[in-house]
N, C-alpha and C. Protein backbone atom coordinates (compact mmCIF):
# COMPACT_ATOMS: atom_id res chain seq x y z
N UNK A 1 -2.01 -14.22 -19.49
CA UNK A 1 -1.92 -13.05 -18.62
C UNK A 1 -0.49 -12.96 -18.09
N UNK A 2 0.16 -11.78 -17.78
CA UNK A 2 1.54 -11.50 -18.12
C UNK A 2 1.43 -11.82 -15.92
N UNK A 3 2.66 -12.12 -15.79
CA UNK A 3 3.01 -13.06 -14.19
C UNK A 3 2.96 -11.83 -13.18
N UNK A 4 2.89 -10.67 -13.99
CA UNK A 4 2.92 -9.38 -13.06
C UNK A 4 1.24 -9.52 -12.31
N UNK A 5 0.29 -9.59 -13.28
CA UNK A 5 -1.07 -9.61 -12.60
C UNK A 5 -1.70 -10.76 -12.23
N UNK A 6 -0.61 -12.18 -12.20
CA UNK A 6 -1.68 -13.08 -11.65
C UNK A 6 -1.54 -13.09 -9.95
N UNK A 7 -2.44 -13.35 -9.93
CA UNK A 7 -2.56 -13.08 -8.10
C UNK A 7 -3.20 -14.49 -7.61
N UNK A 8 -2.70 -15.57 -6.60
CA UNK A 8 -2.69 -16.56 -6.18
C UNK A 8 -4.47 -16.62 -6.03
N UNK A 9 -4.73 -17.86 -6.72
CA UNK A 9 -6.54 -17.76 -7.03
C UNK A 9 -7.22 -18.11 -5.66
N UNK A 10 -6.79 -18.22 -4.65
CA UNK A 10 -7.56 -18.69 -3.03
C UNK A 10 -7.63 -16.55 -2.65
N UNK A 11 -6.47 -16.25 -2.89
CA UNK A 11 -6.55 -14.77 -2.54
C UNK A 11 -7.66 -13.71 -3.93
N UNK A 12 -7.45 -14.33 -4.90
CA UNK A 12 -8.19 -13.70 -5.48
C UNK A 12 -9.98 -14.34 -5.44
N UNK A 13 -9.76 -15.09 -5.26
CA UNK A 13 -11.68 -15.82 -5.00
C UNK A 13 -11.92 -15.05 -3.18
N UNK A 14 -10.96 -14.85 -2.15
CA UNK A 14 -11.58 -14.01 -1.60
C UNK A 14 -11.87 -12.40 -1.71
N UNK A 15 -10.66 -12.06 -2.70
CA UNK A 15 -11.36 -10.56 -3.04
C UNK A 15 -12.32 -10.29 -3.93
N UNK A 16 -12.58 -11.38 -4.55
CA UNK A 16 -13.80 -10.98 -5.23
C UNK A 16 -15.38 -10.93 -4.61
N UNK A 17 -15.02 -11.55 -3.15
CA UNK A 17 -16.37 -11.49 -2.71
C UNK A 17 -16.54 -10.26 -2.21
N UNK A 18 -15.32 -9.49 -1.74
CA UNK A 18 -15.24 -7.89 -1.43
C UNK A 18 -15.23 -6.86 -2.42
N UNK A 19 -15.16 -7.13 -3.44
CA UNK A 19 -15.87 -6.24 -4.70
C UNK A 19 -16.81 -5.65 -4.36
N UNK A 20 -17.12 -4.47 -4.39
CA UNK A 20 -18.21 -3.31 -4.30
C UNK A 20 -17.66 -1.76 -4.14
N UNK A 21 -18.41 -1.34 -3.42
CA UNK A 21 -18.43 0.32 -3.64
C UNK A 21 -16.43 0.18 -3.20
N UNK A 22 -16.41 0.16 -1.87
CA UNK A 22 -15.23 0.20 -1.22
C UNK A 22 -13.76 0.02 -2.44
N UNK A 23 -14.44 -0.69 -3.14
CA UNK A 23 -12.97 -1.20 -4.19
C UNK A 23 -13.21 -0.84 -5.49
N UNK A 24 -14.46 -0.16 -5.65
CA UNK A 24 -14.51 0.74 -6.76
C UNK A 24 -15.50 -0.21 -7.94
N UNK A 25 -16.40 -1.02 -7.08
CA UNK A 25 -17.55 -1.71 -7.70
C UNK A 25 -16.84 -2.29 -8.97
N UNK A 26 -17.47 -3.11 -9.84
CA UNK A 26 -17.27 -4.53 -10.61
C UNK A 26 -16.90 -3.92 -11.93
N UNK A 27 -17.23 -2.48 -12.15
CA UNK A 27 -16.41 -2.50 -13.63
C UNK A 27 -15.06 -1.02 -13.62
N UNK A 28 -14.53 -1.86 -12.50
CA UNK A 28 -13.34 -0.97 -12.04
C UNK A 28 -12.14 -1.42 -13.10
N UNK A 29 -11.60 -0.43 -13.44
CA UNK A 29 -9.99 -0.98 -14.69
C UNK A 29 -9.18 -1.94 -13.83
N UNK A 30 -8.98 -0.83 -12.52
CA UNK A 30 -7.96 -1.34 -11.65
C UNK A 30 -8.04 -2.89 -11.35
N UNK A 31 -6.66 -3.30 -11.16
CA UNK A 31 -6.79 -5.24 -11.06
C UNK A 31 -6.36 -5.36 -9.60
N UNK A 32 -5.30 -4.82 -9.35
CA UNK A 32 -4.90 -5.02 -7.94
C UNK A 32 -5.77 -4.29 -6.82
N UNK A 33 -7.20 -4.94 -6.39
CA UNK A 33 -7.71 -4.80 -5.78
C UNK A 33 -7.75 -5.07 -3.80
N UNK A 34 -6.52 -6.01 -3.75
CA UNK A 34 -6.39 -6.43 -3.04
C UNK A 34 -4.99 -5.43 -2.24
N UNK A 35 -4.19 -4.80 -2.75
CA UNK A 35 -3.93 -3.31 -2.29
C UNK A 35 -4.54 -2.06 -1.72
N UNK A 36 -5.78 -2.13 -2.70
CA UNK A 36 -7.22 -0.97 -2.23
C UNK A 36 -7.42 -1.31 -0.62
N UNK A 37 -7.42 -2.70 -0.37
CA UNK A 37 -7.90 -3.30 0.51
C UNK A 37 -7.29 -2.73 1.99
N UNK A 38 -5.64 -3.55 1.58
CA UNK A 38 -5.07 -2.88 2.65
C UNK A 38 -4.27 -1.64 2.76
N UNK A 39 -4.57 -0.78 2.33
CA UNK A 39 -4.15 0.68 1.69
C UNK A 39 -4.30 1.31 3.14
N UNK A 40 -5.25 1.66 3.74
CA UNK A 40 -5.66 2.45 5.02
C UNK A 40 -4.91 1.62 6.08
N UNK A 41 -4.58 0.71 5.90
CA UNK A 41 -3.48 -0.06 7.18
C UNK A 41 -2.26 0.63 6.58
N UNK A 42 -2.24 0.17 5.36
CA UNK A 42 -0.50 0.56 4.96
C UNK A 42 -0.09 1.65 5.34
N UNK A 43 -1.41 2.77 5.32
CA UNK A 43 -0.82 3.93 5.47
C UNK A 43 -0.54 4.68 7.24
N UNK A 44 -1.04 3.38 7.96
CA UNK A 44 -1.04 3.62 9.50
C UNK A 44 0.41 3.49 10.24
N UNK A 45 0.22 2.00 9.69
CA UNK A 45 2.18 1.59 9.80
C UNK A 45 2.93 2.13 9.48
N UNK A 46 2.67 2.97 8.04
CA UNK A 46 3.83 3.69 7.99
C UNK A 46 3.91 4.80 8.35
N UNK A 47 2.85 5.78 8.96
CA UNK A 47 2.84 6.84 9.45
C UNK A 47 4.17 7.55 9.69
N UNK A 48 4.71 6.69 11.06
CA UNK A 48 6.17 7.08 11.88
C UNK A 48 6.62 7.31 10.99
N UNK A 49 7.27 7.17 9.72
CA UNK A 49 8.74 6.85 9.19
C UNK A 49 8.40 7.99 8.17
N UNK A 50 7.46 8.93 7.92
CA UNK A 50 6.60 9.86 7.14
C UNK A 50 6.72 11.31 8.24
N UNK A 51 6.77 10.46 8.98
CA UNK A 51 6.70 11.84 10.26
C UNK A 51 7.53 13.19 10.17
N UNK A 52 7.70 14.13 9.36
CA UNK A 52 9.06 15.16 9.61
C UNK A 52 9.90 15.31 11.66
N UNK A 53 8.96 14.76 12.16
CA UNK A 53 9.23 15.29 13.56
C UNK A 53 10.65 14.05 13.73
N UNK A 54 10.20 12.92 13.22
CA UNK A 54 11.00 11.85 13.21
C UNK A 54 12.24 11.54 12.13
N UNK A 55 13.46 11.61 13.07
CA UNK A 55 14.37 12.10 11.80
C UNK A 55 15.53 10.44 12.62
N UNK A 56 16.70 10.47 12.04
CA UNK A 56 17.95 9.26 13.04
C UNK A 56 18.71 10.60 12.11
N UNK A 57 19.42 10.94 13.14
CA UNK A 57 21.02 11.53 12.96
C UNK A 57 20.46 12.95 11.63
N UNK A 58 18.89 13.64 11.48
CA UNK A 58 18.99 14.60 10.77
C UNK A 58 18.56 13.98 9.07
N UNK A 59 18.11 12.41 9.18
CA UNK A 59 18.06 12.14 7.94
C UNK A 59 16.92 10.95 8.17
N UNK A 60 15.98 11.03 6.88
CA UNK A 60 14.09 10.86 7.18
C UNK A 60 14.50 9.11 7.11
N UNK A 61 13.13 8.52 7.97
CA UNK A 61 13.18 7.06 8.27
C UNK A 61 12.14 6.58 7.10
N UNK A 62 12.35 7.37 5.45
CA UNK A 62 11.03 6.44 5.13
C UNK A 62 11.66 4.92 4.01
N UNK A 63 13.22 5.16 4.69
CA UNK A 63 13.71 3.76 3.68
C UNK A 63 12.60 2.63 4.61
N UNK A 64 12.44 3.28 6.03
CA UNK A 64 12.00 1.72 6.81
C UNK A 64 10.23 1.03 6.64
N UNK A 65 10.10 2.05 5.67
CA UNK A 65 8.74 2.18 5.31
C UNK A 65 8.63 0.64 4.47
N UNK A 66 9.25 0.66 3.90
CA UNK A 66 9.72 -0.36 3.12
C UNK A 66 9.51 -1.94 3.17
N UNK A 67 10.59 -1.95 4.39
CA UNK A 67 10.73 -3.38 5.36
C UNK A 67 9.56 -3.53 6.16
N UNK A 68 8.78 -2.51 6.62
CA UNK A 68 7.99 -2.68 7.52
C UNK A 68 6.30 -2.84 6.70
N UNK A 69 6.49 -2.84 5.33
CA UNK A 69 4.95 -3.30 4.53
C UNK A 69 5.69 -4.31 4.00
N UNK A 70 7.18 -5.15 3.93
CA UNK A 70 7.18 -6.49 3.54
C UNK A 70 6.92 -7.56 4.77
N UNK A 71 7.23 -6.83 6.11
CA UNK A 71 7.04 -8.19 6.72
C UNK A 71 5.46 -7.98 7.62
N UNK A 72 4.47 -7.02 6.95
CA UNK A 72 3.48 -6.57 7.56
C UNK A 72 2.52 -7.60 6.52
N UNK A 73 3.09 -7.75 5.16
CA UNK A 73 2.55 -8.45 4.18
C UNK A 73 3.10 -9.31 3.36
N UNK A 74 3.67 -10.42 3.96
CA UNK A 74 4.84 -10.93 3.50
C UNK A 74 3.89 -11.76 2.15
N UNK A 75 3.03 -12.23 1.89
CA UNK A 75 2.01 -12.52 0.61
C UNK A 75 1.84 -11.35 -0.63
N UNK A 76 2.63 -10.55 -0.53
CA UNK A 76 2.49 -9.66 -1.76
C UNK A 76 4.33 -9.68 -2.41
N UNK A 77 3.65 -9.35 -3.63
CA UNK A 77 5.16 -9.67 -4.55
C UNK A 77 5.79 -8.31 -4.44
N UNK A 78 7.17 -8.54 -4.71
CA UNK A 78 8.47 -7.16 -4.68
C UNK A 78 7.50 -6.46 -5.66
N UNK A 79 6.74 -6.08 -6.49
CA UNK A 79 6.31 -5.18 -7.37
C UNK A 79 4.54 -4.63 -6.97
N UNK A 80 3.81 -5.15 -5.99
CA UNK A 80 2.82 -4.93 -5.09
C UNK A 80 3.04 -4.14 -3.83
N UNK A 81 4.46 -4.42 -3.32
CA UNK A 81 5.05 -3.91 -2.96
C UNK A 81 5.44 -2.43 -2.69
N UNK A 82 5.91 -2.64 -4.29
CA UNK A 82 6.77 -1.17 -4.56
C UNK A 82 5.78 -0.14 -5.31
N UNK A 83 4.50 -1.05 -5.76
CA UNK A 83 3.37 -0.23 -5.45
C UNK A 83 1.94 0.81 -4.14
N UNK A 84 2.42 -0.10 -3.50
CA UNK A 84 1.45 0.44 -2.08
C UNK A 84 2.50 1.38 -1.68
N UNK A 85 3.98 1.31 -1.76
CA UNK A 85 4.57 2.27 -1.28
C UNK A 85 4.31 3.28 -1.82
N UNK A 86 4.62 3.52 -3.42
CA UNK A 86 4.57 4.37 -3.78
C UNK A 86 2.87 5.26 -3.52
N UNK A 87 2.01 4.83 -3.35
CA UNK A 87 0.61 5.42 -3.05
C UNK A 87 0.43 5.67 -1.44
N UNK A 88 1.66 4.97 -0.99
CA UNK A 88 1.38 5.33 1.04
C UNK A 88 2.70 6.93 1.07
N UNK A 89 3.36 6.40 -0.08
CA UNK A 89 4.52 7.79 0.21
C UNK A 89 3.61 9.30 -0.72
N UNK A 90 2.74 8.73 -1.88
CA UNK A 90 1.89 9.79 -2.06
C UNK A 90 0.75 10.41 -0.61
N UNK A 91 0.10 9.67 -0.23
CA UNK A 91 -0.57 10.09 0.80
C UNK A 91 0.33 10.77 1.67
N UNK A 92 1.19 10.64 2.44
CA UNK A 92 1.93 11.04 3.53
C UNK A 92 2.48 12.50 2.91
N UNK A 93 2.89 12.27 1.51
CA UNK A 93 3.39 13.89 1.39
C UNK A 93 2.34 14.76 0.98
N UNK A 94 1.16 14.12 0.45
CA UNK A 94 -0.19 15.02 0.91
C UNK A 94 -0.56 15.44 1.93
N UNK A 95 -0.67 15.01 2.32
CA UNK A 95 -1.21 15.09 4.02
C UNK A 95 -0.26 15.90 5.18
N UNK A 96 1.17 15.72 4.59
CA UNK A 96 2.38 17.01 5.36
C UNK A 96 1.55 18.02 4.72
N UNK A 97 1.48 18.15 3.09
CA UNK A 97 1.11 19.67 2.66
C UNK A 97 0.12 20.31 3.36
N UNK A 98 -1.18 19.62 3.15
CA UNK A 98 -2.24 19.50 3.54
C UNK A 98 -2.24 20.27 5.10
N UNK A 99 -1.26 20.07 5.84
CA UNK A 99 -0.74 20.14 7.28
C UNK A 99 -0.15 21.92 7.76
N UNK A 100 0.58 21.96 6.25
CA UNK A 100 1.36 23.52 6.44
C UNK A 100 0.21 24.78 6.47
């Protein structure tokens, strides 16, 4: 299995006991289940930095989005990472639209 999907086996023997509806039940494709997990936090923390109201000097805070899901989850790799972002920066610009 390629080093991108192995996931430390104490963290993965506890997400497997959370397998069900919530994570898209047992014959889900998806592997990184343990993202699903904390997805609705990720997307709390980063709220602020998503905010249009919230700007520094006229220019958007969502580089800090960044730093603030590595040291919120310092157990996930640079590429788990740069995945929850990318699905917390999809939500947030849904949810502006969603807004207009």
């Amino acid at each position: 299995m390629p080093a991108v999907f192995q996931v430390n086996k104490a963290k993965m023997d506890d997400l497997n006991s959370k397998v069900g509806a919530e994570t898209g039940g047992v014959n889900d494709r998806r592997v990184q289940h343990n993202l699903r997990l904390i997805f609705e936090n990720a997307c709390r923390i980063t709220a602020p930095f998503y905010d249009p109201a919230q700007s520094w000097g006229g220019s958007s805070l969502t580089m800090y989005a960044r730093q603030t899901l590595c040291e919120a989850y310092p157990e996930l790799t640079q590429q788990e990472i740069a995945l929850l972002l990318s699905g917390v920066a999809r939500f947030h610009k849904g949810a502006a639209k969603n807004n207009l």
